[in-house]
N, C-alpha and C. Protein backbone atom coordinates (compact mmCIF):
# COMPACT_ATOMS: atom_id res chain seq x y z
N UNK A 1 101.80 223.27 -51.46
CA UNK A 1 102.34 221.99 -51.09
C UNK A 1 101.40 221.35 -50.09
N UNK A 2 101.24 219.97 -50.17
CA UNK A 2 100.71 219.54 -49.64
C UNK A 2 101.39 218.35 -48.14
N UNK A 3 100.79 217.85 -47.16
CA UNK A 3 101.20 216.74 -46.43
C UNK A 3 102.48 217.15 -45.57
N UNK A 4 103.43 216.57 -45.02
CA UNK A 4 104.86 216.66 -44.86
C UNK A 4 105.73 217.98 -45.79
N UNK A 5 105.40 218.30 -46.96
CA UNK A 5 106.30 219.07 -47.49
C UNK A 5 105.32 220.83 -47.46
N UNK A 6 104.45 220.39 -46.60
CA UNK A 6 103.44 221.60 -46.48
C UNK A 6 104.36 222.14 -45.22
N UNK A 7 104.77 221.85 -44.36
CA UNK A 7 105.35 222.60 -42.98
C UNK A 7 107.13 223.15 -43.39
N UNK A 8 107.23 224.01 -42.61
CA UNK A 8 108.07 224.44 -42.52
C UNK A 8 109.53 223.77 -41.97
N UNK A 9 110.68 223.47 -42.98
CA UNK A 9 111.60 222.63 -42.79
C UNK A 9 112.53 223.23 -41.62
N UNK A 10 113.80 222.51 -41.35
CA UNK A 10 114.83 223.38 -40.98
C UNK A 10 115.81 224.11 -41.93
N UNK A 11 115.46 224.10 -43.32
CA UNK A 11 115.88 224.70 -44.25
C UNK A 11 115.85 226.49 -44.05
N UNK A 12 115.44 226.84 -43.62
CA UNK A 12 114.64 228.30 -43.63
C UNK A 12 115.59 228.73 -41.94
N UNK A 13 115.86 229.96 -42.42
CA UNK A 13 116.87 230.82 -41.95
C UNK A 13 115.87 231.15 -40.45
N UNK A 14 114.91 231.91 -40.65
CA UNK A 14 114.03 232.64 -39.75
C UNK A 14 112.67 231.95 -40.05
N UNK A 15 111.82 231.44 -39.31
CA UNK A 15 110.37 231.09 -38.89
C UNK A 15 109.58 232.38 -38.72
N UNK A 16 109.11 233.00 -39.03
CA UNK A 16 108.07 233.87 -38.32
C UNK A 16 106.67 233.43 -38.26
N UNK A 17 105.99 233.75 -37.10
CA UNK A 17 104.56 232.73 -36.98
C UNK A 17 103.44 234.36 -36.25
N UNK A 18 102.27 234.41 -37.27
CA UNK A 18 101.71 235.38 -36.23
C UNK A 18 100.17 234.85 -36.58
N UNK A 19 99.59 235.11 -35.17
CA UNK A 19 98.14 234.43 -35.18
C UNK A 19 97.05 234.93 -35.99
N UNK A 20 96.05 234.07 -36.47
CA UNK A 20 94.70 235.04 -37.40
C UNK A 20 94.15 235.27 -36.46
N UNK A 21 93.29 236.69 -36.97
CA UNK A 21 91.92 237.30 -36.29
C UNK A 21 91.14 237.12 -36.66
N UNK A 22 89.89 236.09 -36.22
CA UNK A 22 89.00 236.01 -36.35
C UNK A 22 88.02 237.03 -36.46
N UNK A 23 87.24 236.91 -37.53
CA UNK A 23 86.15 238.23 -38.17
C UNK A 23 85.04 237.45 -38.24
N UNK A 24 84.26 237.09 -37.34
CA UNK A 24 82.86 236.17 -36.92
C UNK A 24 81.80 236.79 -38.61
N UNK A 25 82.26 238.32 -39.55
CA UNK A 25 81.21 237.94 -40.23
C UNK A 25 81.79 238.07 -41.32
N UNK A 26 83.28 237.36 -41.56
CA UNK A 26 84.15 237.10 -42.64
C UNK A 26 84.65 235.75 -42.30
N UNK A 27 83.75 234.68 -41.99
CA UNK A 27 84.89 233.53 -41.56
C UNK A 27 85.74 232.94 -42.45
N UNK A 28 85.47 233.11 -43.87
CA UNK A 28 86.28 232.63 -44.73
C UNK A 28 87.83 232.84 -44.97
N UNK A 29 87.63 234.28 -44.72
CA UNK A 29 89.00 235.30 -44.50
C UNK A 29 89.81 234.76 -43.67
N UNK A 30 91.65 234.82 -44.09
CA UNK A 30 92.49 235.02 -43.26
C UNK A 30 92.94 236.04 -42.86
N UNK A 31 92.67 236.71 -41.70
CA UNK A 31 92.69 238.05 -41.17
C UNK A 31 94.15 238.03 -40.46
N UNK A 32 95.08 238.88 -39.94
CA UNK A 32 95.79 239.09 -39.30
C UNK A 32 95.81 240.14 -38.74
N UNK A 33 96.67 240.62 -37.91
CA UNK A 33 96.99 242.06 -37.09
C UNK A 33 98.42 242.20 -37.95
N UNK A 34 98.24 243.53 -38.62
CA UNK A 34 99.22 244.23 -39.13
C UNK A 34 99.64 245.41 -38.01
N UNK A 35 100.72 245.67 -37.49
CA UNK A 35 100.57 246.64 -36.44
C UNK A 35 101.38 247.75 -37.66
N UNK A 36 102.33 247.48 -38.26
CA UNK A 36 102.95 249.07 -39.18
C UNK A 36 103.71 248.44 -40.39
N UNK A 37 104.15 249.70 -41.27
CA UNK A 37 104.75 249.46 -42.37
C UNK A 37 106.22 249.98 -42.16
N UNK A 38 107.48 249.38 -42.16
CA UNK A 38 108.51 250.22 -42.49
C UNK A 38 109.31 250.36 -44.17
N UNK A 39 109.74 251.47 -44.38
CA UNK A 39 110.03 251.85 -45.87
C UNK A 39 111.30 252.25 -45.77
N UNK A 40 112.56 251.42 -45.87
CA UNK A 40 113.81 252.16 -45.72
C UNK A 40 113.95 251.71 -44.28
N UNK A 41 114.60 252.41 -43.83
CA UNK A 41 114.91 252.77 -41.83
C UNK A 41 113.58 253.41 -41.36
N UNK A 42 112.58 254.14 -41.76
CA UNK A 42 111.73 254.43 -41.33
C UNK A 42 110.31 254.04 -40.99
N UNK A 43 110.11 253.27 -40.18
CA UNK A 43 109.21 252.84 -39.14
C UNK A 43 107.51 254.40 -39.44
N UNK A 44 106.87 253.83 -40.62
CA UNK A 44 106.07 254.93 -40.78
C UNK A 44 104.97 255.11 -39.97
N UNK A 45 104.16 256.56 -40.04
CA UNK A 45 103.82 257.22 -39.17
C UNK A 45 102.04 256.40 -39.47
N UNK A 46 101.81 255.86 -39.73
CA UNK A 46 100.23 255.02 -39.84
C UNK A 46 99.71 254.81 -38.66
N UNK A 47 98.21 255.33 -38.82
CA UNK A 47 97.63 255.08 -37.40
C UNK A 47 97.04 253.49 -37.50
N UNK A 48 97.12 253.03 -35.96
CA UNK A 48 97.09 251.67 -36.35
C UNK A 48 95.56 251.83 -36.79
N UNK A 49 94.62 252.55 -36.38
CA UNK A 49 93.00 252.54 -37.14
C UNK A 49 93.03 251.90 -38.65
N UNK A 50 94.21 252.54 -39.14
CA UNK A 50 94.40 252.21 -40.52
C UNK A 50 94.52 250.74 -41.13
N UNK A 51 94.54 249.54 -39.70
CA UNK A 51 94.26 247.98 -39.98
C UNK A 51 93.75 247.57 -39.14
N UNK A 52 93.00 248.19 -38.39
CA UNK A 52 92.33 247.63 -37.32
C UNK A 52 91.10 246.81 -37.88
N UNK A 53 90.63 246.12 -37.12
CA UNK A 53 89.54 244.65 -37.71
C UNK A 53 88.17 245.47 -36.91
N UNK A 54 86.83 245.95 -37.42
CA UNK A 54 86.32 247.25 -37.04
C UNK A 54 85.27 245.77 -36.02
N UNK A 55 84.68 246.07 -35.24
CA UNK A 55 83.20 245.23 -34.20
C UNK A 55 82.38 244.98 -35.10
N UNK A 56 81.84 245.51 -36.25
CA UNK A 56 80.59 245.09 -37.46
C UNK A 56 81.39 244.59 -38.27
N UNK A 57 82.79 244.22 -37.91
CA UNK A 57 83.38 243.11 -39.28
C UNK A 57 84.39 243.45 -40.39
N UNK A 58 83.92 244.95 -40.99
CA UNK A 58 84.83 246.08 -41.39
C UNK A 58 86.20 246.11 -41.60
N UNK A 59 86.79 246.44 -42.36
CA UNK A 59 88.33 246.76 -41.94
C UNK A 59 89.19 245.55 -41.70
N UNK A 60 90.54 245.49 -41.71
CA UNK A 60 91.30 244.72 -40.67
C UNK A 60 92.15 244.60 -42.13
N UNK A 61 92.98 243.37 -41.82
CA UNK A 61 94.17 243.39 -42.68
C UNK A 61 93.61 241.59 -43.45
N UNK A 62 93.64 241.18 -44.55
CA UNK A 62 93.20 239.75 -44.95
C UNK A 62 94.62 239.30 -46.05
N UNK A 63 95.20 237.94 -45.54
CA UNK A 63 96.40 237.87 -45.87
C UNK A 63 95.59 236.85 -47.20
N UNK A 64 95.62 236.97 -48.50
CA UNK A 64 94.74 236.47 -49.69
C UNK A 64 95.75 235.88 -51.05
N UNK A 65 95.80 234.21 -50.88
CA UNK A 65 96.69 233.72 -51.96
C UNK A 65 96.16 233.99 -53.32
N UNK A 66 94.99 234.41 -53.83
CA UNK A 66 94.03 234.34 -54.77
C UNK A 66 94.16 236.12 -55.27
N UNK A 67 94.72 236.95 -54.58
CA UNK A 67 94.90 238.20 -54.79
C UNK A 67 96.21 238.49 -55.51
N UNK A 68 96.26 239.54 -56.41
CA UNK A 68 97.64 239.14 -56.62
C UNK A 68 98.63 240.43 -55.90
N UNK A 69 98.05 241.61 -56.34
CA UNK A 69 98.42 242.98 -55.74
C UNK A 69 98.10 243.33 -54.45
N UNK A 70 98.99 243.31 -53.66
CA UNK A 70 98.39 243.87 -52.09
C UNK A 70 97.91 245.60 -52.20
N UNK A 71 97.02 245.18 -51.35
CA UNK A 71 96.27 246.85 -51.77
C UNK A 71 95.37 247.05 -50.16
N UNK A 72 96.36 248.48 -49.84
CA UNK A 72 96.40 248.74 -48.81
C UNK A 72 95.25 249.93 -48.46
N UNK A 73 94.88 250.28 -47.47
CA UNK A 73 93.86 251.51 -46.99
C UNK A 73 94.44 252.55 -47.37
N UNK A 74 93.45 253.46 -48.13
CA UNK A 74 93.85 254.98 -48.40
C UNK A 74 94.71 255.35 -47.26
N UNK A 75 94.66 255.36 -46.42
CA UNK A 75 96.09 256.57 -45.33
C UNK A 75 96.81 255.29 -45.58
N UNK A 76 96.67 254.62 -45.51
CA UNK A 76 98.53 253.35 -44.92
C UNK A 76 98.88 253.40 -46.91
N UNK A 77 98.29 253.47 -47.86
CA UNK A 77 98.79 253.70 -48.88
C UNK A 77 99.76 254.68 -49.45
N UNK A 78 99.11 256.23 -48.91
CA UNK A 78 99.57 257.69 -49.16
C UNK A 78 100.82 257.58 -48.33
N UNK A 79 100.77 256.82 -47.24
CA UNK A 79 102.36 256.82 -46.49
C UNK A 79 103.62 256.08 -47.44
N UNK A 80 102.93 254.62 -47.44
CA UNK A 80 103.59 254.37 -48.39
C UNK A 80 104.03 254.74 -49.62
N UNK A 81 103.38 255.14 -50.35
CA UNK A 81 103.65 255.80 -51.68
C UNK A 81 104.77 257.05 -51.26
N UNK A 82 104.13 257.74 -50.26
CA UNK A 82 105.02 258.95 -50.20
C UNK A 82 106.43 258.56 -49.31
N UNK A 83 106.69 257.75 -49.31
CA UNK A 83 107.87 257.05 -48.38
C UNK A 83 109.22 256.57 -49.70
N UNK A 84 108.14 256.23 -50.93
CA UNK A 84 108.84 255.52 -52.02
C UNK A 84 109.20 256.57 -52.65
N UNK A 85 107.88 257.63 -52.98
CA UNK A 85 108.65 258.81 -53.53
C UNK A 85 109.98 259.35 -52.96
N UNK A 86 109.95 259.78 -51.57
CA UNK A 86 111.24 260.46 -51.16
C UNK A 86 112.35 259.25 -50.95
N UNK A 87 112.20 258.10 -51.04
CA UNK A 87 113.44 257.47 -51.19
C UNK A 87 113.92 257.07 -52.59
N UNK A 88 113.49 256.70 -53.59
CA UNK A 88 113.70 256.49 -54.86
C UNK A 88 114.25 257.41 -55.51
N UNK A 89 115.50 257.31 -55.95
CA UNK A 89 115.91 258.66 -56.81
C UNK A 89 115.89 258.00 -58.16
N UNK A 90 114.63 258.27 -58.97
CA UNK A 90 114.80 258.15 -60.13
C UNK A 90 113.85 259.10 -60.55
N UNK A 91 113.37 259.23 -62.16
CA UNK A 91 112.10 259.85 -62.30
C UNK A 91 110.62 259.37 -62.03
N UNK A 92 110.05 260.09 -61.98
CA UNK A 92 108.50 259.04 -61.38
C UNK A 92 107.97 258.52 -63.22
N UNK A 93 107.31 258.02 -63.39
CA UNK A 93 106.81 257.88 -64.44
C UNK A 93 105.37 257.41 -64.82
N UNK A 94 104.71 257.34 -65.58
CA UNK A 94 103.25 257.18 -65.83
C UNK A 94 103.59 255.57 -65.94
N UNK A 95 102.54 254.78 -64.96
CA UNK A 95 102.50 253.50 -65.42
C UNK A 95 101.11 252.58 -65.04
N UNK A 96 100.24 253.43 -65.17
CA UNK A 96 99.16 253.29 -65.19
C UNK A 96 98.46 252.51 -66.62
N UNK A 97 99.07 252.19 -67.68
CA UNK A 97 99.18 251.44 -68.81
C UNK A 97 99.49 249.79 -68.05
N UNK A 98 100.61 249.91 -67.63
CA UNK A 98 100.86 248.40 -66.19
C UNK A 98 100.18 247.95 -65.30
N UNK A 99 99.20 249.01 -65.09
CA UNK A 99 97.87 248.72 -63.91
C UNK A 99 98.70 248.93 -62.39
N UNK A 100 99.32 250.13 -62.52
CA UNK A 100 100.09 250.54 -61.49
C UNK A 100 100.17 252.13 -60.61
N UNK A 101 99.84 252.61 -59.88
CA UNK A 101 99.97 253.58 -59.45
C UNK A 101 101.21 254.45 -59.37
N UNK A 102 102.19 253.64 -58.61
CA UNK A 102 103.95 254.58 -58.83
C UNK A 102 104.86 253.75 -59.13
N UNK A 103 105.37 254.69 -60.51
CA UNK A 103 106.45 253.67 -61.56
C UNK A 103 107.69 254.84 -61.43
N UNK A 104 108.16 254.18 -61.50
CA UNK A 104 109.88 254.78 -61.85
C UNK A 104 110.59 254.76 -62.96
N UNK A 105 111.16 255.75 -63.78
CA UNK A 105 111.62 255.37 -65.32
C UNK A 105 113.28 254.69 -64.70
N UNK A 106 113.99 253.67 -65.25
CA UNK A 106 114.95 253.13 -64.68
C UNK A 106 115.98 253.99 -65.88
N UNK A 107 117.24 253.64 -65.51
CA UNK A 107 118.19 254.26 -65.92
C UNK A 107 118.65 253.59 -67.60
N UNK A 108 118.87 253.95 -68.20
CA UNK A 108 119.18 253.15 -69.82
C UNK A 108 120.25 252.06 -70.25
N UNK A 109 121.51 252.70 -69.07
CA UNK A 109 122.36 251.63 -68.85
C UNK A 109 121.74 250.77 -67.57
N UNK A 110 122.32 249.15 -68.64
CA UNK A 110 121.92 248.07 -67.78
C UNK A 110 122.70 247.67 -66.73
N UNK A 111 124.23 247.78 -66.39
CA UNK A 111 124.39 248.10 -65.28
C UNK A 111 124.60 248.84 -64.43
N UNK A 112 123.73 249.99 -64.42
CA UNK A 112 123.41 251.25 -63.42
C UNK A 112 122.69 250.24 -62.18
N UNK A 113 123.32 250.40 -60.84
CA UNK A 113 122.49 250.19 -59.78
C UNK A 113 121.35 250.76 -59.60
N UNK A 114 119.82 250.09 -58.79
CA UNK A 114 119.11 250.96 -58.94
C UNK A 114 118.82 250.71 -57.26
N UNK A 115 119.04 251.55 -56.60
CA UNK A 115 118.63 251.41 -55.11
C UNK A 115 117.36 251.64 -54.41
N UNK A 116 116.83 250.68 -54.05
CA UNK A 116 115.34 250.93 -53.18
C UNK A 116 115.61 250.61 -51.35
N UNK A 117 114.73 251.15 -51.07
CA UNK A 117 114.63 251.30 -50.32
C UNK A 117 113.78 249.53 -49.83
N UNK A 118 113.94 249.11 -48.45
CA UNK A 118 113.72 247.85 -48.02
C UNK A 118 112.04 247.92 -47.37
N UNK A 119 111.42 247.14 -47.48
CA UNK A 119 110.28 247.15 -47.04
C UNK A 119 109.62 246.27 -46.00
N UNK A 120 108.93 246.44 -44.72
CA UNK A 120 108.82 245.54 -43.90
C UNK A 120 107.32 245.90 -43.33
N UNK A 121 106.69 244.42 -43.20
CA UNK A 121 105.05 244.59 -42.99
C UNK A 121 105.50 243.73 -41.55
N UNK A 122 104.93 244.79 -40.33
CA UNK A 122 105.30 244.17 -38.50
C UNK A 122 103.82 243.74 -38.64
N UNK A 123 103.76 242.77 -38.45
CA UNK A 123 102.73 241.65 -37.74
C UNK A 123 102.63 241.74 -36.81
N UNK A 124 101.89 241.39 -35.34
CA UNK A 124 101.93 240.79 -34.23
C UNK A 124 102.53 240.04 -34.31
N UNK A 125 103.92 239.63 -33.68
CA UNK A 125 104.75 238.91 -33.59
C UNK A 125 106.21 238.57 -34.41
N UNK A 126 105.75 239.23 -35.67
CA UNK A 126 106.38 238.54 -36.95
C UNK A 126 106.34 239.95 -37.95
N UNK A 127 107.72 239.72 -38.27
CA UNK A 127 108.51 240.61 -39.52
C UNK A 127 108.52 240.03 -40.90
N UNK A 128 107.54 240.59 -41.16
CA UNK A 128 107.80 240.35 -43.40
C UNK A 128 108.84 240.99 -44.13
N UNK A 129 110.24 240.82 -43.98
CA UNK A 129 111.11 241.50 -44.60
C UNK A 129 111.04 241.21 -45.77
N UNK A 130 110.46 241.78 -46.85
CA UNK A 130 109.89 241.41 -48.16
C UNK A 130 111.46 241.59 -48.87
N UNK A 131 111.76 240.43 -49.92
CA UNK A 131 112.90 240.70 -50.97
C UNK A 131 112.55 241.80 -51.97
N UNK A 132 113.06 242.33 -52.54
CA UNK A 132 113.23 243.56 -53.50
C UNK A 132 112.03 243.71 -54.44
N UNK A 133 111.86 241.81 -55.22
CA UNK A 133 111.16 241.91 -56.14
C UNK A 133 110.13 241.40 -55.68
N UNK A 134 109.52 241.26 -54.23
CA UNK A 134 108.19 241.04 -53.84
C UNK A 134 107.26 242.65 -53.47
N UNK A 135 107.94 243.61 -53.86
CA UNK A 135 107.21 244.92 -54.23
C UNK A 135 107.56 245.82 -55.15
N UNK A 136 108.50 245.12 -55.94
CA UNK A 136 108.88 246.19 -57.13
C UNK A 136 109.04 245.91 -58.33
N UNK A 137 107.92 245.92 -58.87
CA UNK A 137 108.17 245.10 -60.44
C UNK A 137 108.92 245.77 -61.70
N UNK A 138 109.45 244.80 -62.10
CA UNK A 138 110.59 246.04 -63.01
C UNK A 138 110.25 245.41 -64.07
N UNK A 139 110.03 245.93 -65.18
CA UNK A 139 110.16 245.85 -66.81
C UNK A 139 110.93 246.33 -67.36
N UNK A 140 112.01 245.79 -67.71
CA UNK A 140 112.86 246.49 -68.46
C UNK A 140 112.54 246.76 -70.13
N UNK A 141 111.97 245.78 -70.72
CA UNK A 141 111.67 246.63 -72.31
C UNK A 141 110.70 247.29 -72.02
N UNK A 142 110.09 248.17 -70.67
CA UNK A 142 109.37 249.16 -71.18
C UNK A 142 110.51 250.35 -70.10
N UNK A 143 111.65 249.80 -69.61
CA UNK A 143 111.85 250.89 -68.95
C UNK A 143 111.30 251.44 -67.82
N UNK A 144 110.55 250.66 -66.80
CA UNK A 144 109.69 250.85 -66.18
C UNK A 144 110.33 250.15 -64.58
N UNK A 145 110.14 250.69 -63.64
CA UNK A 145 110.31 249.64 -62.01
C UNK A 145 108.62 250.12 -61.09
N UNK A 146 107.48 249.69 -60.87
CA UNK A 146 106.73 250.50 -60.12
C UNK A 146 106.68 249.29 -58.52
N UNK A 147 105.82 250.21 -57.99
CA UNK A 147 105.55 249.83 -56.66
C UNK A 147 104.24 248.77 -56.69
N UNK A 148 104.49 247.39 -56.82
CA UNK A 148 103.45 246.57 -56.76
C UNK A 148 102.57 246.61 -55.39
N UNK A 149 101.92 247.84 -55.16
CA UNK A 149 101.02 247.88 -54.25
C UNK A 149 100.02 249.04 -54.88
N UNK A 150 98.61 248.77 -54.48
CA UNK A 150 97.91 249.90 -54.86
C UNK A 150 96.90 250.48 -53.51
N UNK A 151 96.27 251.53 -53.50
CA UNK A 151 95.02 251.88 -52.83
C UNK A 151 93.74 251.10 -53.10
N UNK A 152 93.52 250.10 -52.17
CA UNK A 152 92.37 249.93 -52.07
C UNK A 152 90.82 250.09 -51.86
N UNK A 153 91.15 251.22 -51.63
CA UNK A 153 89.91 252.36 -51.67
C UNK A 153 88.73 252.07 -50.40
N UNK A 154 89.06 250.70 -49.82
CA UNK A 154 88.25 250.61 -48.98
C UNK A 154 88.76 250.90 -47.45
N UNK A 155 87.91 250.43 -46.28
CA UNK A 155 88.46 250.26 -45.02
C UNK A 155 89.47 249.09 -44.76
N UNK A 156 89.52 247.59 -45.77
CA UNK A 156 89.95 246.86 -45.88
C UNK A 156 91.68 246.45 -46.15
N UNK A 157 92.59 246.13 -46.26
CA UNK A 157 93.78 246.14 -46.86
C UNK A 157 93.81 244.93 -47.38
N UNK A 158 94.47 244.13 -47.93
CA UNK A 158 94.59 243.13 -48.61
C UNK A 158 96.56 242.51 -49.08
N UNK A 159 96.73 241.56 -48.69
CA UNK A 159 98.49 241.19 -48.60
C UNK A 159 97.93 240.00 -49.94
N UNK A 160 98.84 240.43 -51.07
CA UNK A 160 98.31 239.75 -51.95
C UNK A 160 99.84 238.30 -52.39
N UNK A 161 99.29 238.06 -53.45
CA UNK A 161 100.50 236.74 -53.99
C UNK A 161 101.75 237.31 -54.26
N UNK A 162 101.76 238.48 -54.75
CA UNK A 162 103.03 239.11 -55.65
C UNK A 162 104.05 239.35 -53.95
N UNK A 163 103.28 239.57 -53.15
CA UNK A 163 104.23 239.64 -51.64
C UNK A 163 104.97 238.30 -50.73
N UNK A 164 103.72 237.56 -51.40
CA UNK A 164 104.34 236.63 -50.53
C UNK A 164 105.11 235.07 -51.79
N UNK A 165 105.65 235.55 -52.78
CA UNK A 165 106.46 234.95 -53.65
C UNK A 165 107.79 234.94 -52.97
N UNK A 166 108.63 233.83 -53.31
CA UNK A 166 109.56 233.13 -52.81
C UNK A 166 110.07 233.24 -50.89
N UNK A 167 108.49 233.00 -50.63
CA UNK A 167 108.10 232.74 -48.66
C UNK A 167 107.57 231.88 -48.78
N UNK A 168 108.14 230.81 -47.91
CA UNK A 168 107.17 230.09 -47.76
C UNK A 168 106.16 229.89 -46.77
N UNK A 169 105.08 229.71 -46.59
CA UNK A 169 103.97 230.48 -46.05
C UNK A 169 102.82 228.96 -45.87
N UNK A 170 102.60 229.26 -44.72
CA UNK A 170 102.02 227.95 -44.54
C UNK A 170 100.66 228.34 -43.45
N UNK A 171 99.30 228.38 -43.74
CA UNK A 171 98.32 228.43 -43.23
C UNK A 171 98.13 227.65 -42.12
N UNK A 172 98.76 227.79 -41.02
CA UNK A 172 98.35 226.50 -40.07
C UNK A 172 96.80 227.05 -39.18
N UNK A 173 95.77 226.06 -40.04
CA UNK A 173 94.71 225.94 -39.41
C UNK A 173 94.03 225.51 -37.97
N UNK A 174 94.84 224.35 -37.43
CA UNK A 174 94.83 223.89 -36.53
C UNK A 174 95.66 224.53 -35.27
N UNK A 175 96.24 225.53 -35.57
CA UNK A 175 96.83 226.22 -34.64
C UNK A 175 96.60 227.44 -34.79
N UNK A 176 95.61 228.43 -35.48
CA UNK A 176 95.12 229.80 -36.11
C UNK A 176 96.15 230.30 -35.96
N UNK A 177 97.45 230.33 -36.86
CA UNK A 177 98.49 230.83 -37.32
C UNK A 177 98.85 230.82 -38.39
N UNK A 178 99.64 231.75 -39.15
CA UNK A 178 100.29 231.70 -40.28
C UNK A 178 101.68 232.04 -40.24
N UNK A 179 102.18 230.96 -40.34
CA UNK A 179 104.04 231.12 -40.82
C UNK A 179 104.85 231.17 -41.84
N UNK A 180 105.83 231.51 -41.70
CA UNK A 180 106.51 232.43 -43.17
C UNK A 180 107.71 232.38 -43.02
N UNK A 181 108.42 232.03 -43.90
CA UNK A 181 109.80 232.28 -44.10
C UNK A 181 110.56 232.21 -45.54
N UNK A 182 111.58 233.20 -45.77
CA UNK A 182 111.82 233.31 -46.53
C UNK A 182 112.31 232.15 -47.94
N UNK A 183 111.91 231.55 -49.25
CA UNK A 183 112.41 230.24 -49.83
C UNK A 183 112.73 230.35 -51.10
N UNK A 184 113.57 229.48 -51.63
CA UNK A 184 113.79 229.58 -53.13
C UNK A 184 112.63 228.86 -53.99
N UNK A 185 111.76 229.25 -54.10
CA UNK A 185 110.89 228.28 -54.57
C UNK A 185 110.94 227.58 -56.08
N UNK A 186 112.19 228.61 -56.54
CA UNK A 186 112.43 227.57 -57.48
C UNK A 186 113.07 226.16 -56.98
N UNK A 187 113.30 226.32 -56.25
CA UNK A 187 114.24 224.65 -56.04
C UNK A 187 113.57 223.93 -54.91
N UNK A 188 112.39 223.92 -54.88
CA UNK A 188 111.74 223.43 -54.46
C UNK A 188 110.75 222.13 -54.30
């Protein structure tokens, strides 16, 4: 959105606003401070090294509309993943055909509840209480729910589009912040 309908209304429940980090040899990048991940009630055990923004430029956390899968650092990944495993009671399943690392086979009846666990990315300042289906993509004609996040294999992490769907999210340049709040963007 552009102009006037680019800022954040009084429509929106919660504002959250947290500042970029500048990366002098990434200026293009929107960088942030990710300080942790919570999975469920549990506030996981990630060292913050694991998003830190490194002095040669390296590393750090880059919040990317053009990305679609957020894809996190080998250790802040393995937490996660292993956070989904022990909370998810379903079977794990191969879904690497989906371009996915951890899938879940869902239950056959369609109204079986399927309970996940809640997911939250702490910012400096600001809570991403992500909705259900901004990390869990479900297919039902294949029978499938996985974890729309992968290992990024680098020092880097990456907060991609599929996370920040129905937030509205507003780059404020002129104030090196980015704000967020939760929106229907269909009715928008």
């Amino acid at each position: 959105m552009l102009g006037s309908a680019a800022g954040l209304n009084g429509n929106a429940t919660t504002v959250w606003s947290t500042p970029f980090v500048l990366n002098p040899s990434q200026p293009t990048f929107y960088y942030l401070s990710l300080d942790g991940i919570t999975v469920g009630t549990t506030r996981l055990p990630i060292p913050k090294s694991a998003f830190a923004l490194q002095q040669n430029g390296t590393g750090g956390v880059i919040i990317d509309s053009g990305t679609s899968i957020t894809q996190l650092t080998t250790v802040a990944y393995k937490h996660v993943r292993s956070a989904f495993l022990s909370q998810v009671k379903l079977p794990v399943a191969n879904g690497t055909a989906e371009g996915f690392d951890l899938c879940f086979s869902l239950p056959s009846s369609l109204s079986a509840k399927v309970d996940v666990p809640k997911l939250i990315f702490h910012f400096e300042g600001a809570d991403m209480d992500l909705p259900r289906d901004n990390y869990m993509f479900q297919d039902s004609t294949v029978g499938l729910m996985c974890l729309a996040m992968l290992d990024s294999g680098s020092e880097s992490s990456i907060i991609g589009n599929f996370q920040q769907q129905n937030m509205h999210v507003v780059y404020d340049l002129d104030n090196q912040k980015l704000s967020f709040a939760p929106a229907r963007c269909d009715h928008l």
